[in-house]
N, C-alpha and C. Protein backbone atom coordinates (compact mmCIF):
# COMPACT_ATOMS: atom_id res chain seq x y z
N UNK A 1 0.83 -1.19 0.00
CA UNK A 1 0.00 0.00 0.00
C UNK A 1 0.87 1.25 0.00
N UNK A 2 0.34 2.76 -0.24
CA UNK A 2 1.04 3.31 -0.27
C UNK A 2 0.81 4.12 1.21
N UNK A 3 1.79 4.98 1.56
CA UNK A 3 1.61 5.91 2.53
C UNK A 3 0.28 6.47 2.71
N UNK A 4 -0.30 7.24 1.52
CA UNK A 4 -1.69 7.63 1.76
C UNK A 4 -2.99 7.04 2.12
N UNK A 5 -2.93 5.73 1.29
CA UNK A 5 -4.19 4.72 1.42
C UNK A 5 -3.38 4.00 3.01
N UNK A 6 -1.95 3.93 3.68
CA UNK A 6 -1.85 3.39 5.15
C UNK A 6 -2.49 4.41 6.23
N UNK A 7 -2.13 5.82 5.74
CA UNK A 7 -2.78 7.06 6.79
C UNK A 7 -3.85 6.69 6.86
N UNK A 8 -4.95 6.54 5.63
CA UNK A 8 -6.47 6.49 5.85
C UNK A 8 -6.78 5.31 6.77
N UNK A 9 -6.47 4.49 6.51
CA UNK A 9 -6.79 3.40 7.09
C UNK A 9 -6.24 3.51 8.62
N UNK A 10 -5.71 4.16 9.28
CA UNK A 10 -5.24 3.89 10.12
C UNK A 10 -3.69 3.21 10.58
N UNK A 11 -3.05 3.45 9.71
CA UNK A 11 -2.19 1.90 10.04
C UNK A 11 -0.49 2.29 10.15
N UNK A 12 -0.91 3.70 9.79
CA UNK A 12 0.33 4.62 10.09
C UNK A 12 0.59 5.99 10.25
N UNK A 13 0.94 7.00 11.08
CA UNK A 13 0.80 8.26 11.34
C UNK A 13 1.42 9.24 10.50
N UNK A 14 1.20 10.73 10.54
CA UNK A 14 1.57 11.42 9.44
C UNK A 14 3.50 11.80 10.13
N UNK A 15 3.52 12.51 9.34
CA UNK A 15 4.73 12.90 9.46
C UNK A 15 5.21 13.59 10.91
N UNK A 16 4.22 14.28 11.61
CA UNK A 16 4.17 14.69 12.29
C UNK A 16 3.56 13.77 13.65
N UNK A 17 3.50 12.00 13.21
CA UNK A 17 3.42 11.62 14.66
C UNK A 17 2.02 11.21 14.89
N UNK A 18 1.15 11.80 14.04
CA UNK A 18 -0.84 11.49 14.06
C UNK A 18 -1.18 10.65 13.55
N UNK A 19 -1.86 10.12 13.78
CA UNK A 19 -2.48 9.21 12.99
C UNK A 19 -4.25 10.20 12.49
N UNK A 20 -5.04 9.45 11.46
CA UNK A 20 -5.94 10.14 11.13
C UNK A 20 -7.06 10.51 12.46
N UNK A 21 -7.06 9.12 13.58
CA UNK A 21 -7.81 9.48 14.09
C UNK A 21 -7.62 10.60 15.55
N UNK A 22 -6.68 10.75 15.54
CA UNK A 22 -5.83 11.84 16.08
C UNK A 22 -6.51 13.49 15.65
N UNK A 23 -6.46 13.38 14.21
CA UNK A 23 -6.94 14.79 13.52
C UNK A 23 -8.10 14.62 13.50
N UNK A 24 -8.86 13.67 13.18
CA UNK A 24 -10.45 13.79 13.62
C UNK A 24 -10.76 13.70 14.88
N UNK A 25 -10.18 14.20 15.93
CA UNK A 25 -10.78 14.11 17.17
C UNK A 25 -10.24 15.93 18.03
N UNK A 26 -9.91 16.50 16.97
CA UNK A 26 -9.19 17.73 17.39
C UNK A 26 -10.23 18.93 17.50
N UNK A 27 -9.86 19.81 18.74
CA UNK A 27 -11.08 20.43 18.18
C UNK A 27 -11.35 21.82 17.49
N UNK A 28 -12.37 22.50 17.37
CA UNK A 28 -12.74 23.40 16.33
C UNK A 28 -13.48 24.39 17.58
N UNK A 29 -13.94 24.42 18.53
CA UNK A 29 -14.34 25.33 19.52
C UNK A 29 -13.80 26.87 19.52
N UNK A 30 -15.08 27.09 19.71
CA UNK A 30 -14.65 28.82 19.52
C UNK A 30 -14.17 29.47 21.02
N UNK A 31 -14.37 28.48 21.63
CA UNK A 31 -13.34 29.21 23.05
C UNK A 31 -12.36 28.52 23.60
N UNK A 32 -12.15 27.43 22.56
CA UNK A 32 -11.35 26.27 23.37
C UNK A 32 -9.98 26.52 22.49
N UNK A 33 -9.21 25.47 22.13
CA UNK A 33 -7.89 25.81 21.55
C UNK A 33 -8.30 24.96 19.83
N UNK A 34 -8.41 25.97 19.31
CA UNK A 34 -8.87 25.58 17.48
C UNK A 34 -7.65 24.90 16.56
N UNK A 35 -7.26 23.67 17.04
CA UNK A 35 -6.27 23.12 16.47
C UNK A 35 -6.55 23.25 15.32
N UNK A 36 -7.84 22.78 14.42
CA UNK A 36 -7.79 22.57 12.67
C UNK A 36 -7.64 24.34 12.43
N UNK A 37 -7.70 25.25 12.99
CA UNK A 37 -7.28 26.45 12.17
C UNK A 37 -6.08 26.99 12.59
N UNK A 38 -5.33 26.12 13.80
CA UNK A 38 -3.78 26.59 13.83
C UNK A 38 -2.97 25.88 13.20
N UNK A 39 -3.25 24.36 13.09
CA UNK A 39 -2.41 23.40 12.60
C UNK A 39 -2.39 23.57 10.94
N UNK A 40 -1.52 23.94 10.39
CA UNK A 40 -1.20 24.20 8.72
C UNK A 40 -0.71 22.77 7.92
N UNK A 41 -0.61 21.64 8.56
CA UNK A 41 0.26 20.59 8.05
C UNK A 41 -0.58 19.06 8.35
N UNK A 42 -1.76 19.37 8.21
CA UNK A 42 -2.85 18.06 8.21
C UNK A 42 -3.44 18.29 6.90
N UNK A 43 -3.85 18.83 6.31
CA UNK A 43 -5.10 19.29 5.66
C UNK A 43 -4.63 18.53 4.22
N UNK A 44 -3.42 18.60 3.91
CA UNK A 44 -2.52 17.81 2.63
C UNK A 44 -2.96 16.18 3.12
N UNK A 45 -2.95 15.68 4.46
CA UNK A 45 -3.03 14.56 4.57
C UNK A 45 -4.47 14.21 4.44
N UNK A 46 -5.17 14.71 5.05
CA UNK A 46 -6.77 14.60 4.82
C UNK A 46 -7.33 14.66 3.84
N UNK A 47 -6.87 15.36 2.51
CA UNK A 47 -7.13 15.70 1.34
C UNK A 47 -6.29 15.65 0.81
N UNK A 48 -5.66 15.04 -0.02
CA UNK A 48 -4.29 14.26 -0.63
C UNK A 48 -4.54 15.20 -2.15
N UNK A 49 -3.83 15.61 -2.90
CA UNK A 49 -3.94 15.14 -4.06
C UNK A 49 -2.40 15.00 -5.17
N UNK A 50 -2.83 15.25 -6.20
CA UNK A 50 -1.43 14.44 -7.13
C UNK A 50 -0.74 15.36 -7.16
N UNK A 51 -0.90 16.99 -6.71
CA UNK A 51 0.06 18.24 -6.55
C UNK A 51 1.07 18.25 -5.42
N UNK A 52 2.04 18.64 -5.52
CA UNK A 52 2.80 18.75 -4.08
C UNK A 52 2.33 20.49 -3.12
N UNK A 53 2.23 20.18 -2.63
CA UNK A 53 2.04 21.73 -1.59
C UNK A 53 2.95 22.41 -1.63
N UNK A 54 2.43 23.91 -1.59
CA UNK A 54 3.69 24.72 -0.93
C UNK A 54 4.05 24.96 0.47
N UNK A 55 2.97 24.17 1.06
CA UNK A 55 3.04 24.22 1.91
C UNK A 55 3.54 23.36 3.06
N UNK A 56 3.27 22.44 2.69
CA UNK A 56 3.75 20.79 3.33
C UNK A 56 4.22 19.45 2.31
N UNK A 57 5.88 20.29 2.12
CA UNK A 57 6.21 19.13 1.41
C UNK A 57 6.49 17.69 1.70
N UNK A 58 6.18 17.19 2.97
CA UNK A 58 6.29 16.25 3.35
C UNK A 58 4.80 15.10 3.52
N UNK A 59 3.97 16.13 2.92
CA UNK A 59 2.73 15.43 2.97
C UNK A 59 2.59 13.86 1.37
N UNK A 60 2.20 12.79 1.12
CA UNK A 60 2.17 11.92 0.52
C UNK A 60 1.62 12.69 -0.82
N UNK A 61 2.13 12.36 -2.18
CA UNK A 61 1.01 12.84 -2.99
C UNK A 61 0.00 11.58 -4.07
N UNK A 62 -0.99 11.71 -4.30
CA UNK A 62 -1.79 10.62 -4.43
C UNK A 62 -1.59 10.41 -6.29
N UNK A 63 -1.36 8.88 -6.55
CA UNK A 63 -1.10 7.83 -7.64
C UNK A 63 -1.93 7.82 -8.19
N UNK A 64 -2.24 6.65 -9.46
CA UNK A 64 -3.27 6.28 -9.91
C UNK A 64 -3.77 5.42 -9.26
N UNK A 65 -2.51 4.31 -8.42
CA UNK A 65 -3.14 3.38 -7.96
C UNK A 65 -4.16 3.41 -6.13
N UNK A 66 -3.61 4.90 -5.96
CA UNK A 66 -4.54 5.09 -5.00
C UNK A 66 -5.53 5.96 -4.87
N UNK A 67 -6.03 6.57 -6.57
CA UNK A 67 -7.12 6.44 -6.79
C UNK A 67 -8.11 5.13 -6.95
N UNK A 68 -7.27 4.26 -7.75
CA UNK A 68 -7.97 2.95 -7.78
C UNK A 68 -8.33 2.39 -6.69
N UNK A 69 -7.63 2.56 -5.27
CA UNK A 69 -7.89 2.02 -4.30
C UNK A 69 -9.30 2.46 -3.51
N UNK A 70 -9.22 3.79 -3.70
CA UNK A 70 -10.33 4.84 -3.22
C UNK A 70 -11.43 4.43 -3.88
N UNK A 71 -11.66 4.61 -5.08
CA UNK A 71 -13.01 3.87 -5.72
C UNK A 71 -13.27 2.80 -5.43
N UNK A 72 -12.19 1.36 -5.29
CA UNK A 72 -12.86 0.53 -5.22
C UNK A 72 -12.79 -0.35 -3.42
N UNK A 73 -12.54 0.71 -2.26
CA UNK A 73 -12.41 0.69 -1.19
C UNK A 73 -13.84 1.41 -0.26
N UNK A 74 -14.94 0.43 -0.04
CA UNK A 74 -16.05 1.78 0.41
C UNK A 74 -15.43 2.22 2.34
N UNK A 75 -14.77 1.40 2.26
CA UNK A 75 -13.62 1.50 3.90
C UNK A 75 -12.97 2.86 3.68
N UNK A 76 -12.35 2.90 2.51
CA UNK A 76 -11.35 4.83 2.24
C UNK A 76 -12.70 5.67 1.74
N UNK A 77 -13.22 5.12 1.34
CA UNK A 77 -14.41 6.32 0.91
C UNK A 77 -15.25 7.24 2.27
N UNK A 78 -15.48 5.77 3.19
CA UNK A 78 -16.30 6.45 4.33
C UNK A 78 -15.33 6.78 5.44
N UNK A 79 -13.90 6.86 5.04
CA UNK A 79 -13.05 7.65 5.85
C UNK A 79 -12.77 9.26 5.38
N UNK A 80 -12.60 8.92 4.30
CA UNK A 80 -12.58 10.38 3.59
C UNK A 80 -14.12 11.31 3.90
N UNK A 81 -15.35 10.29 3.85
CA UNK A 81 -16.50 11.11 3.78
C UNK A 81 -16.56 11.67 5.35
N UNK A 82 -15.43 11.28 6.37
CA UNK A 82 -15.07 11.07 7.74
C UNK A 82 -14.64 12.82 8.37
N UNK A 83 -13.40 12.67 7.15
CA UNK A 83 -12.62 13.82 6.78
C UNK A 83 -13.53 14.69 6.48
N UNK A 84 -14.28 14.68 5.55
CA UNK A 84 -14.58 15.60 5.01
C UNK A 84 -15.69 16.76 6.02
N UNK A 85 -16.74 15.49 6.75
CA UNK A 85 -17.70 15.60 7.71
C UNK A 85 -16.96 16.96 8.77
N UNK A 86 -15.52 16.22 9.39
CA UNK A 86 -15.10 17.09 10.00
C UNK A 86 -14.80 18.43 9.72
N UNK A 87 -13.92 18.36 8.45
CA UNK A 87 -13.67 20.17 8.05
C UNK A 87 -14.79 20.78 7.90
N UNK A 88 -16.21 20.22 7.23
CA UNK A 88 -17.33 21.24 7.15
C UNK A 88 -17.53 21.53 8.62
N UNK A 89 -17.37 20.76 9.12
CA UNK A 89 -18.00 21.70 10.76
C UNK A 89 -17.43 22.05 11.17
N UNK A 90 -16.08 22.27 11.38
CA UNK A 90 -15.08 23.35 11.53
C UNK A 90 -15.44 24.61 10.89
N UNK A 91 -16.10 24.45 9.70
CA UNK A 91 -16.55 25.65 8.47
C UNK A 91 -17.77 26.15 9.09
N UNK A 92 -18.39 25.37 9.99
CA UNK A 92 -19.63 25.93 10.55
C UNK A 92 -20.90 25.09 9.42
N UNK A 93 -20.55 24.37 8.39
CA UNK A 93 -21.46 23.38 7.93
C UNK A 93 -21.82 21.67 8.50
N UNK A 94 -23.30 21.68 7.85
CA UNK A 94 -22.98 20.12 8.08
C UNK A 94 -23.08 19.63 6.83
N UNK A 95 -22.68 18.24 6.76
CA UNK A 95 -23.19 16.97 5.69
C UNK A 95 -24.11 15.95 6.14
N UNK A 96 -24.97 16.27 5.35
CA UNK A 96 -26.19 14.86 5.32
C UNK A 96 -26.22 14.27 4.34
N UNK A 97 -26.30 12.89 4.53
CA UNK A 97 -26.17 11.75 3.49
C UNK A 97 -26.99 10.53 4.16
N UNK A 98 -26.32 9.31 3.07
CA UNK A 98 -27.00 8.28 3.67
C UNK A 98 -25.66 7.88 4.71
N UNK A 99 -26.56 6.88 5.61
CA UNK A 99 -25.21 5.72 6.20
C UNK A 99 -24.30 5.70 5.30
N UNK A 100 -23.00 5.27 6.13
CA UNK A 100 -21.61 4.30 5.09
C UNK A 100 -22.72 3.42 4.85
N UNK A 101 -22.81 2.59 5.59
CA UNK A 101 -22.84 0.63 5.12
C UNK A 101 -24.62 0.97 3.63
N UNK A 102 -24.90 2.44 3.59
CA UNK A 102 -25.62 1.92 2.74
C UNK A 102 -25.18 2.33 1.03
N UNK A 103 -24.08 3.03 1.47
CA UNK A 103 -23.67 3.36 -0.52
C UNK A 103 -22.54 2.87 -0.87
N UNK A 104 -22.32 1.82 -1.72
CA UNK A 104 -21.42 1.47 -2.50
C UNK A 104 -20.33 2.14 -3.03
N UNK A 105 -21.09 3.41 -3.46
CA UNK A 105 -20.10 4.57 -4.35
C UNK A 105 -20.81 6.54 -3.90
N UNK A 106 -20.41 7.27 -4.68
CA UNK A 106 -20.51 8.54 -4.36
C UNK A 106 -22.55 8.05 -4.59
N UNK A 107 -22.77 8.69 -3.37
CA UNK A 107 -24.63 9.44 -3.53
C UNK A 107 -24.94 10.69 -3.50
N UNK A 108 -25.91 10.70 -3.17
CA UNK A 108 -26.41 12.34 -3.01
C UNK A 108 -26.22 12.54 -1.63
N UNK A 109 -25.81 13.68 -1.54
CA UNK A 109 -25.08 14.23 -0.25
C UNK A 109 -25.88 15.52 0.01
N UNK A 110 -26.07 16.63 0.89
CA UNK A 110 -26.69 17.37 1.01
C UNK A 110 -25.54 18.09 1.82
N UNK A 111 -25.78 19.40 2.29
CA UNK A 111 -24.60 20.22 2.63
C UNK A 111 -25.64 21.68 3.27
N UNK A 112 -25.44 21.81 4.65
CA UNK A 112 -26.51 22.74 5.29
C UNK A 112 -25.36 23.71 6.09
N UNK A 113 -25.65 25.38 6.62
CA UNK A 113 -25.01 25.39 7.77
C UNK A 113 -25.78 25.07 9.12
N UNK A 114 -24.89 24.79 9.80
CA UNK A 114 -25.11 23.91 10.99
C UNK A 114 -25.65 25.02 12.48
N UNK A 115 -25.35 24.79 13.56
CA UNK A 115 -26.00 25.80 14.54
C UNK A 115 -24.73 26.51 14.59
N UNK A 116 -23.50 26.28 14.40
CA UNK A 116 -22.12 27.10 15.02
C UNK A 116 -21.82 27.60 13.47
N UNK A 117 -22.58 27.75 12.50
CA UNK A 117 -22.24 28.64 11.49
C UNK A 117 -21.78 30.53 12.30
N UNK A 118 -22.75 30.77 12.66
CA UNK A 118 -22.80 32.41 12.99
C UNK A 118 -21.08 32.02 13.90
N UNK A 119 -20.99 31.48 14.64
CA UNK A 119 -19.44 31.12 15.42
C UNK A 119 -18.46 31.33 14.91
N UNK A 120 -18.43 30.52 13.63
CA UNK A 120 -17.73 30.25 12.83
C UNK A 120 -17.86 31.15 11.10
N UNK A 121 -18.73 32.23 11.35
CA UNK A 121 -18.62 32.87 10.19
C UNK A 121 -17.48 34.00 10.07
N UNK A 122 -16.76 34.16 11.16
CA UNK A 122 -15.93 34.85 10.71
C UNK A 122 -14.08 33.83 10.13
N UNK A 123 -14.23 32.58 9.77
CA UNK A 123 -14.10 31.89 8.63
C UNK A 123 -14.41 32.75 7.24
N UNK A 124 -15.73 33.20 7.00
CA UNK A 124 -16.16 33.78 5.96
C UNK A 124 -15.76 34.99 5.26
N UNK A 125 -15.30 35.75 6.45
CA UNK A 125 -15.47 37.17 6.18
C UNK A 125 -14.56 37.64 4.92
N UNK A 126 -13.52 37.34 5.56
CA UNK A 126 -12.64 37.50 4.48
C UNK A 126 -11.25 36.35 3.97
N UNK A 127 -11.04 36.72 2.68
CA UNK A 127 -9.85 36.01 2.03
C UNK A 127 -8.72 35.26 3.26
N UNK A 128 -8.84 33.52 3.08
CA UNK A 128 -7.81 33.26 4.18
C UNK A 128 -7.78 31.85 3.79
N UNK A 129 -6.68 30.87 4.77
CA UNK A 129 -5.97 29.94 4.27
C UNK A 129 -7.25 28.63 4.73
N UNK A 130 -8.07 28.60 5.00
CA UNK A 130 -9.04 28.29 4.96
C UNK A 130 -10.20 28.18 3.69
N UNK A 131 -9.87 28.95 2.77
CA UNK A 131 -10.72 28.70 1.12
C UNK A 131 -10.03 28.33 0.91
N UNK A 132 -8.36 28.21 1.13
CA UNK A 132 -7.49 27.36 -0.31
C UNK A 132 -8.06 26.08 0.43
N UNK A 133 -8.07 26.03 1.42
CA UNK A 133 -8.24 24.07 2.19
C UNK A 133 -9.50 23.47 1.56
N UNK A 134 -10.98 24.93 1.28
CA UNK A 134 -11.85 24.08 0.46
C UNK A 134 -11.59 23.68 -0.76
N UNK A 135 -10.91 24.34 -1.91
CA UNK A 135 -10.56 24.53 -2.86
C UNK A 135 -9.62 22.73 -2.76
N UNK A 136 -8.93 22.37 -1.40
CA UNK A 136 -7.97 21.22 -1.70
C UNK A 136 -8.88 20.18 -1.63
N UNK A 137 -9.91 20.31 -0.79
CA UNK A 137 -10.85 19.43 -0.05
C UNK A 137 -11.73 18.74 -1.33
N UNK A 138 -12.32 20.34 -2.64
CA UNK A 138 -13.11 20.04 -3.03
C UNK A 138 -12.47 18.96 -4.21
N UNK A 139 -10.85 19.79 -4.80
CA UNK A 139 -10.17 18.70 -5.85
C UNK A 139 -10.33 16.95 -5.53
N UNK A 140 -10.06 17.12 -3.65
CA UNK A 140 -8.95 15.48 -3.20
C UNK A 140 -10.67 14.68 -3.56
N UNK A 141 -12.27 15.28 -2.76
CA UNK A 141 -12.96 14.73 -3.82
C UNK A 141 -13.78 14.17 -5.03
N UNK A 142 -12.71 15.31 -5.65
CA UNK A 142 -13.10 14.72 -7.42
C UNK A 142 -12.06 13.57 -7.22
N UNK A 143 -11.12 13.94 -7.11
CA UNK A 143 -9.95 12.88 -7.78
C UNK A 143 -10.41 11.83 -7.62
N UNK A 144 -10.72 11.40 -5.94
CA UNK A 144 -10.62 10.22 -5.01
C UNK A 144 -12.27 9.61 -5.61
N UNK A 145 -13.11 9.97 -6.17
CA UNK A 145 -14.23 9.38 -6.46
C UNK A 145 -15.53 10.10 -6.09
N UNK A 146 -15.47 10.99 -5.67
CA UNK A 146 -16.45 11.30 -4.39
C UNK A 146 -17.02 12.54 -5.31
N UNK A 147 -17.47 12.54 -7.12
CA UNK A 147 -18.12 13.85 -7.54
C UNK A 147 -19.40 14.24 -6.69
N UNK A 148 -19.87 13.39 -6.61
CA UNK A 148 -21.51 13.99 -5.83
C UNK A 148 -21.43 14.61 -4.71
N UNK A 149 -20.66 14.49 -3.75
CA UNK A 149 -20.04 15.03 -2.58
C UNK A 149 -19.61 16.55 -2.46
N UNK A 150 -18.80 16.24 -3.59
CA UNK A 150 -17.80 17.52 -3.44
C UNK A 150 -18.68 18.36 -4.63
N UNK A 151 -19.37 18.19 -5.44
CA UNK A 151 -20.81 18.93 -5.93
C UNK A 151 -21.74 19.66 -4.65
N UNK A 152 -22.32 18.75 -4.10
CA UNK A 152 -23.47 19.29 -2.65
C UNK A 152 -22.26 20.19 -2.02
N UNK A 153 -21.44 20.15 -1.91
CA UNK A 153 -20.32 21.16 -0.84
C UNK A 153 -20.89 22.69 -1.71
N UNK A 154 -20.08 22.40 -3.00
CA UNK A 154 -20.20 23.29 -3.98
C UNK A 154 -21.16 24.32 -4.41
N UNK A 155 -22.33 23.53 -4.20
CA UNK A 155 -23.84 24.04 -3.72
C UNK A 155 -24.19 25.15 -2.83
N UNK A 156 -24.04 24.66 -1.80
CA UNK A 156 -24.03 25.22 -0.28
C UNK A 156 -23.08 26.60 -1.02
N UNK A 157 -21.36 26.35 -1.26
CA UNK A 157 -20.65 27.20 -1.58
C UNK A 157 -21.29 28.43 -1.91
N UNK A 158 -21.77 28.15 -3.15
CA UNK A 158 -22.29 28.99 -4.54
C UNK A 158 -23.70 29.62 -3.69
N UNK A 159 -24.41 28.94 -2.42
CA UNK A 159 -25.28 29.99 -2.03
C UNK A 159 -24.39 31.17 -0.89
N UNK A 160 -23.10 30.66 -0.14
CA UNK A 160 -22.26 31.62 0.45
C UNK A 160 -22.17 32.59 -0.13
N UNK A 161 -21.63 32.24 -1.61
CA UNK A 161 -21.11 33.28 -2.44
C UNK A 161 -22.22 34.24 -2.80
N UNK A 162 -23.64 34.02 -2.97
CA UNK A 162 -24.63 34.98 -3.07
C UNK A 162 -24.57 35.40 -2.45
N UNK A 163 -24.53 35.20 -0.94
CA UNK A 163 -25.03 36.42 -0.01
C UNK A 163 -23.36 37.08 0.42
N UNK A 164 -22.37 37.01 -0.30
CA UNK A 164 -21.16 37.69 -0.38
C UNK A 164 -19.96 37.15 0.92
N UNK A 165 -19.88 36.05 1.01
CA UNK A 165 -19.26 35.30 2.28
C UNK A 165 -18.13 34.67 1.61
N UNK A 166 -17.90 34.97 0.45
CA UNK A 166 -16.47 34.79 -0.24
C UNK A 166 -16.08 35.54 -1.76
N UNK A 167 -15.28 35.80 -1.72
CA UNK A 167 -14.51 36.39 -2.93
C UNK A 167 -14.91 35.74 -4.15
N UNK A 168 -15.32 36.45 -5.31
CA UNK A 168 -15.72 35.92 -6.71
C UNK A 168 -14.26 34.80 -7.17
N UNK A 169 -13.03 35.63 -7.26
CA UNK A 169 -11.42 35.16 -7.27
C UNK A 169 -11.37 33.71 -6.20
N UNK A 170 -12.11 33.19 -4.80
CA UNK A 170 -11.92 32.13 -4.35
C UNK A 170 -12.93 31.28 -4.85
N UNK A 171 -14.07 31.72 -5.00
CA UNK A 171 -15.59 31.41 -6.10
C UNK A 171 -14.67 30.52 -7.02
N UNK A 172 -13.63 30.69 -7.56
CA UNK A 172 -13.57 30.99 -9.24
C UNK A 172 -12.88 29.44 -8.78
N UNK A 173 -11.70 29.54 -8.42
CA UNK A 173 -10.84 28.14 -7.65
C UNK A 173 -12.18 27.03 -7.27
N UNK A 174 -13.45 27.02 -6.87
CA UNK A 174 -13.99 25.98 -6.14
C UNK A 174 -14.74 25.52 -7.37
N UNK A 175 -15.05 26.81 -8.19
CA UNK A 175 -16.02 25.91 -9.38
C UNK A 175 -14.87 25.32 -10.36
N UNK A 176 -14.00 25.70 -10.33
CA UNK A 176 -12.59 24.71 -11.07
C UNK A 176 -12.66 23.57 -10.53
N UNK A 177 -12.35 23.38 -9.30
CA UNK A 177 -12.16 21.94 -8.60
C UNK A 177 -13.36 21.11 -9.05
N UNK A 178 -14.63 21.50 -9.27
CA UNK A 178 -15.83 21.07 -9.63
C UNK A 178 -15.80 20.54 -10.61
N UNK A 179 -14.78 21.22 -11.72
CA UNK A 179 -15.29 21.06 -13.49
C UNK A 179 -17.02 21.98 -13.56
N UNK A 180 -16.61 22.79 -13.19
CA UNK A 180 -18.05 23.59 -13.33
C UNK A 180 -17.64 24.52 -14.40
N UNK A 181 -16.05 25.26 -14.62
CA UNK A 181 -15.61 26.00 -15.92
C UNK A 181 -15.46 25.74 -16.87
């Protein structure tokens, strides 16, 4: 296996010593200590893709064969859909879907803000390293299999962007990741 498909699974920690379930258990509290918006060097691991970062060159970058693994793994899929669950509510969103054990492959996903949106809207306000993470979030899933997913995100997005809660210029990056241009 490779490094990326061992992180997901559990079976080996990032560079920094974590394992995944380490970063999904961190928290996002608005009075407590906001690890996912101090920590700069997870977000490559959670959302992999075939680019190297400028930011964390030590993060894995993802193959063909661990795309292949991702599609045909519903174990990495409902880890990633794991991942993903978490950063939206850090974002102040949620995801609704079906169960893991009931979809085979990408479904229809739904994408709401949650009660700690207003908490967490100043996330929104302005330009920050937080849209590039959706922008990575929304690529890692196209790549990894997950179009319907990272569509419903996109959704939600594109109503932010009406009521002016992000930059047309970060707009422009999320409907790319989409194939919406």
């Amino acid at each position: 296996m490779s490094r990326i498909v061992d992180f997901y699974l559990g079976e080996i920690e990032d560079t920094e010593g974590r394992n995944i379930e380490d970063i999904w258990a961190w928290s996002h509290s608005e009075h407590g200590n906001d690890v996912l918006e101090s920590a700069h060097d997870y977000i490559q691991w959670i959302f992999p893709l075939r680019e190297q970062s400028n930011f964390n060159a030590d993060a894995p970058l993802i193959t063909d064969e661990d795309v292949a693994a991702w599609k045909a793994d519903p174990l990495l899929r409902g880890r990633l859909v794991r991942s993903t669950s978490m950063f939206l509510k850090f974002l102040g969103l949620e995801l609704f879907g079906p169960q893991i054990r009931d979809w085979p492959n990408d479904m229809d996903w739904q994408v709401a803000r949650n009660v700690s949106f207003k908490e967490r809207e100043h996330l929104w306000s302005n330009p920050n390293h937080n849209w590039l993470r959706i922008s990575r979030m929304l690529g890692s899933l196209m790549l990894l299999g997950m179009p319907n997913l990272a569509k419903a995100i996109y959704k939600e997005l594109s109503q932010l962007r009406q009521e002016g809660y992000a930059s047309e210029n970060s707009f422009s990056y999320w409907r790319k990741a989409v194939g919406e241009i």
